[in-house]
Protein backbone atom coordinates (compact mmCIF):
# COMPACT_ATOMS: atom_id res chain seq x y z
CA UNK A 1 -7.41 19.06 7.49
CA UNK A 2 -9.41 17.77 4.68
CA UNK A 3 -7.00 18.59 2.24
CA UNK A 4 -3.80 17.02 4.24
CA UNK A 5 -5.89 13.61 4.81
CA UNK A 6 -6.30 13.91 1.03
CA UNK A 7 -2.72 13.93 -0.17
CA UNK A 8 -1.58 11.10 2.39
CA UNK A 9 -4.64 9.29 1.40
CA UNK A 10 -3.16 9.47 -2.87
CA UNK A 11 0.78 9.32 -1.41
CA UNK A 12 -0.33 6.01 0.04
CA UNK A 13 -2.18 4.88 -3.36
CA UNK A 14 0.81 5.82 -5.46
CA UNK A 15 3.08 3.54 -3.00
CA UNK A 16 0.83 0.77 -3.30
CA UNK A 17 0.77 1.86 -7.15
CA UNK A 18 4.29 1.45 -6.92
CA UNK A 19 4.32 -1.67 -5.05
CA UNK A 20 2.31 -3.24 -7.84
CA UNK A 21 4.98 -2.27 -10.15
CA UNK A 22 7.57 -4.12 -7.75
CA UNK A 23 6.12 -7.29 -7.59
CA UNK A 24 4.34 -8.05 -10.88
CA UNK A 25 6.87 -6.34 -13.45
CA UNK A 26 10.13 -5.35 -11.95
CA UNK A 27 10.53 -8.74 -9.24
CA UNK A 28 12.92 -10.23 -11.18
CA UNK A 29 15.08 -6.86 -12.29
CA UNK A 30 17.53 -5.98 -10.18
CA UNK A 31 15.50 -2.86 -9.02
CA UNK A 32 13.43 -5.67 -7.97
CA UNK A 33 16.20 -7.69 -6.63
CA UNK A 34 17.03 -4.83 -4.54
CA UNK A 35 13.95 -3.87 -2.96
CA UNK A 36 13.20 -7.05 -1.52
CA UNK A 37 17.10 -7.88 -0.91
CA UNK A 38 16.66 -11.58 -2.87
CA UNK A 39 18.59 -13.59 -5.16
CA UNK A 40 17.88 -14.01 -8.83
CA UNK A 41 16.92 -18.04 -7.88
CA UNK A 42 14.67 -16.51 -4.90
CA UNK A 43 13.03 -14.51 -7.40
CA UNK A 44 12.42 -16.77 -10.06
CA UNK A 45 11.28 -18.50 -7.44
CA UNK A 46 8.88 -16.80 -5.98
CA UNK A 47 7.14 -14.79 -8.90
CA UNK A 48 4.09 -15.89 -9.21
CA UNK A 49 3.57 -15.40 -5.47
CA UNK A 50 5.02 -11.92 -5.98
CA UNK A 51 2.63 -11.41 -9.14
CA UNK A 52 -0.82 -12.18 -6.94
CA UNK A 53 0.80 -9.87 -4.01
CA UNK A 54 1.36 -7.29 -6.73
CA UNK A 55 -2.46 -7.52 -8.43
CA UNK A 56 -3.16 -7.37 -4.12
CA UNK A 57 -1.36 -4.12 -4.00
CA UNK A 58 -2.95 -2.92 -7.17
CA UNK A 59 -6.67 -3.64 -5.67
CA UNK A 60 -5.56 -1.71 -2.19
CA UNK A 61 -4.63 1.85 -4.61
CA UNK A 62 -7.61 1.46 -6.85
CA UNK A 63 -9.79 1.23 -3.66
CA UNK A 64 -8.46 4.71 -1.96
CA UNK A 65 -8.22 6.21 -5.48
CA UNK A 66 -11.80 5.38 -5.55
CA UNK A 67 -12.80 6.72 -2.25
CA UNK A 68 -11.15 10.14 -3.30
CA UNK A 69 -13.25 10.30 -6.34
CA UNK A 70 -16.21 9.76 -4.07
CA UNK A 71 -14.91 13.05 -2.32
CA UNK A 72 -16.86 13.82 1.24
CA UNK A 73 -19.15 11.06 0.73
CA UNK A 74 -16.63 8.42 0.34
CA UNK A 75 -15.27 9.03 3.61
CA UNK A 76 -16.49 4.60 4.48
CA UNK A 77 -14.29 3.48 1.73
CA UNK A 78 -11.50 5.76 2.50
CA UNK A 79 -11.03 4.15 6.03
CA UNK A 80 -11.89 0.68 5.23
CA UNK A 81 -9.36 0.44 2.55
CA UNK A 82 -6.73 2.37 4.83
CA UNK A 83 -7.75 -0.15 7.17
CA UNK A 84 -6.81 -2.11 4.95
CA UNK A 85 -3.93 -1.41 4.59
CA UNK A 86 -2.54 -0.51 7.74
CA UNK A 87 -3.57 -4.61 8.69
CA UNK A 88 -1.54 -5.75 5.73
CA UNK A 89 1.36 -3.78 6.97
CA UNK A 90 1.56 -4.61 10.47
CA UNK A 91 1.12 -7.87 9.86
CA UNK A 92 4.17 -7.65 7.01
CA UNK A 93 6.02 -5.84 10.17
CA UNK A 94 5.50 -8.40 12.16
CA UNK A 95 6.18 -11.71 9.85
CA UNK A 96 8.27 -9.81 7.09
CA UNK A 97 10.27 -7.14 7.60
CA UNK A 98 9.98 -4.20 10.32
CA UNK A 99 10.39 -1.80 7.52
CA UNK A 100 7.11 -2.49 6.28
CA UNK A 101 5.53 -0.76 9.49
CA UNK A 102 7.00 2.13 8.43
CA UNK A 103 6.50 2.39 4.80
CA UNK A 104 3.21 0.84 4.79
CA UNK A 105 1.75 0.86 7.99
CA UNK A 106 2.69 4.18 9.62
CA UNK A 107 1.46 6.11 6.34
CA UNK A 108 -2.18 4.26 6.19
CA UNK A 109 -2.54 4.79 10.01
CA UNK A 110 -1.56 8.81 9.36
CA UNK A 111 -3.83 9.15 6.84
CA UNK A 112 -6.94 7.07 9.36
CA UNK A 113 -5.86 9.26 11.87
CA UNK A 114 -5.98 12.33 9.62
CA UNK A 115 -9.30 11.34 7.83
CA UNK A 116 -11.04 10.68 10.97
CA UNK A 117 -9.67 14.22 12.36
CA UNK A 118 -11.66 15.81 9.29
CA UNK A 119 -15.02 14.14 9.23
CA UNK A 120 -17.53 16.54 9.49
């Protein structure tokens, strides 16, 4: 159970990883463009915002890459920063876009649900 916790724990890292990526260098490409279904004008725009979401993002990954490295004993920082993160994305859900619930929110609250299950 461990193990499975584990890997949803780093898959939801590497998203938020990836969500850095999104939002501080790629907001303005149309990869970019795409993701967040805006305009060229929105995204100019809106960069900087983007940018401090992004660094946001960033801080969320380093946090449960850090509470894997502190392996068993790590298991506080593991849930407070998939606390985290399930908070950020219900609240995106609910004010931004239901698909956040999915790809943010229903991974973080997996990997509570699985981390909790393997305490021990």
């Amino acid at each position: 159970m461990l193990l499975l916790a584990h890997i949803v724990i780093a898959l939801v890292a590497l998203l938020h990883v990836w969500f850095l990526v999104l939002e501080v260098v790629l907001w303005e490409k149309p990869v970019g463009l795409r993701a967040f279904g805006q305009t060229r004008e929105m995204a100019a725009a809106s960069k900087v915002l983007a940018a401090n979401q992004g660094l946001y993002n960033g801080f969320l990954a380093a946090g449960l890459v850090w509470g894997l490295w502190l392996g068993p004993g790590g298991l506080g920082v593991k849930v407070f920063f998939l606390g985290c993160v399930l908070v950020a994305g219900i609240f995106g859900g609910l004010t931004a876009s239901r698909k956040i619930l999915l790809v943010q929110a229903l991974p973080a609250g997996l990997g509570l649900v699985l981390t909790w299950a393997a305490r021990g």
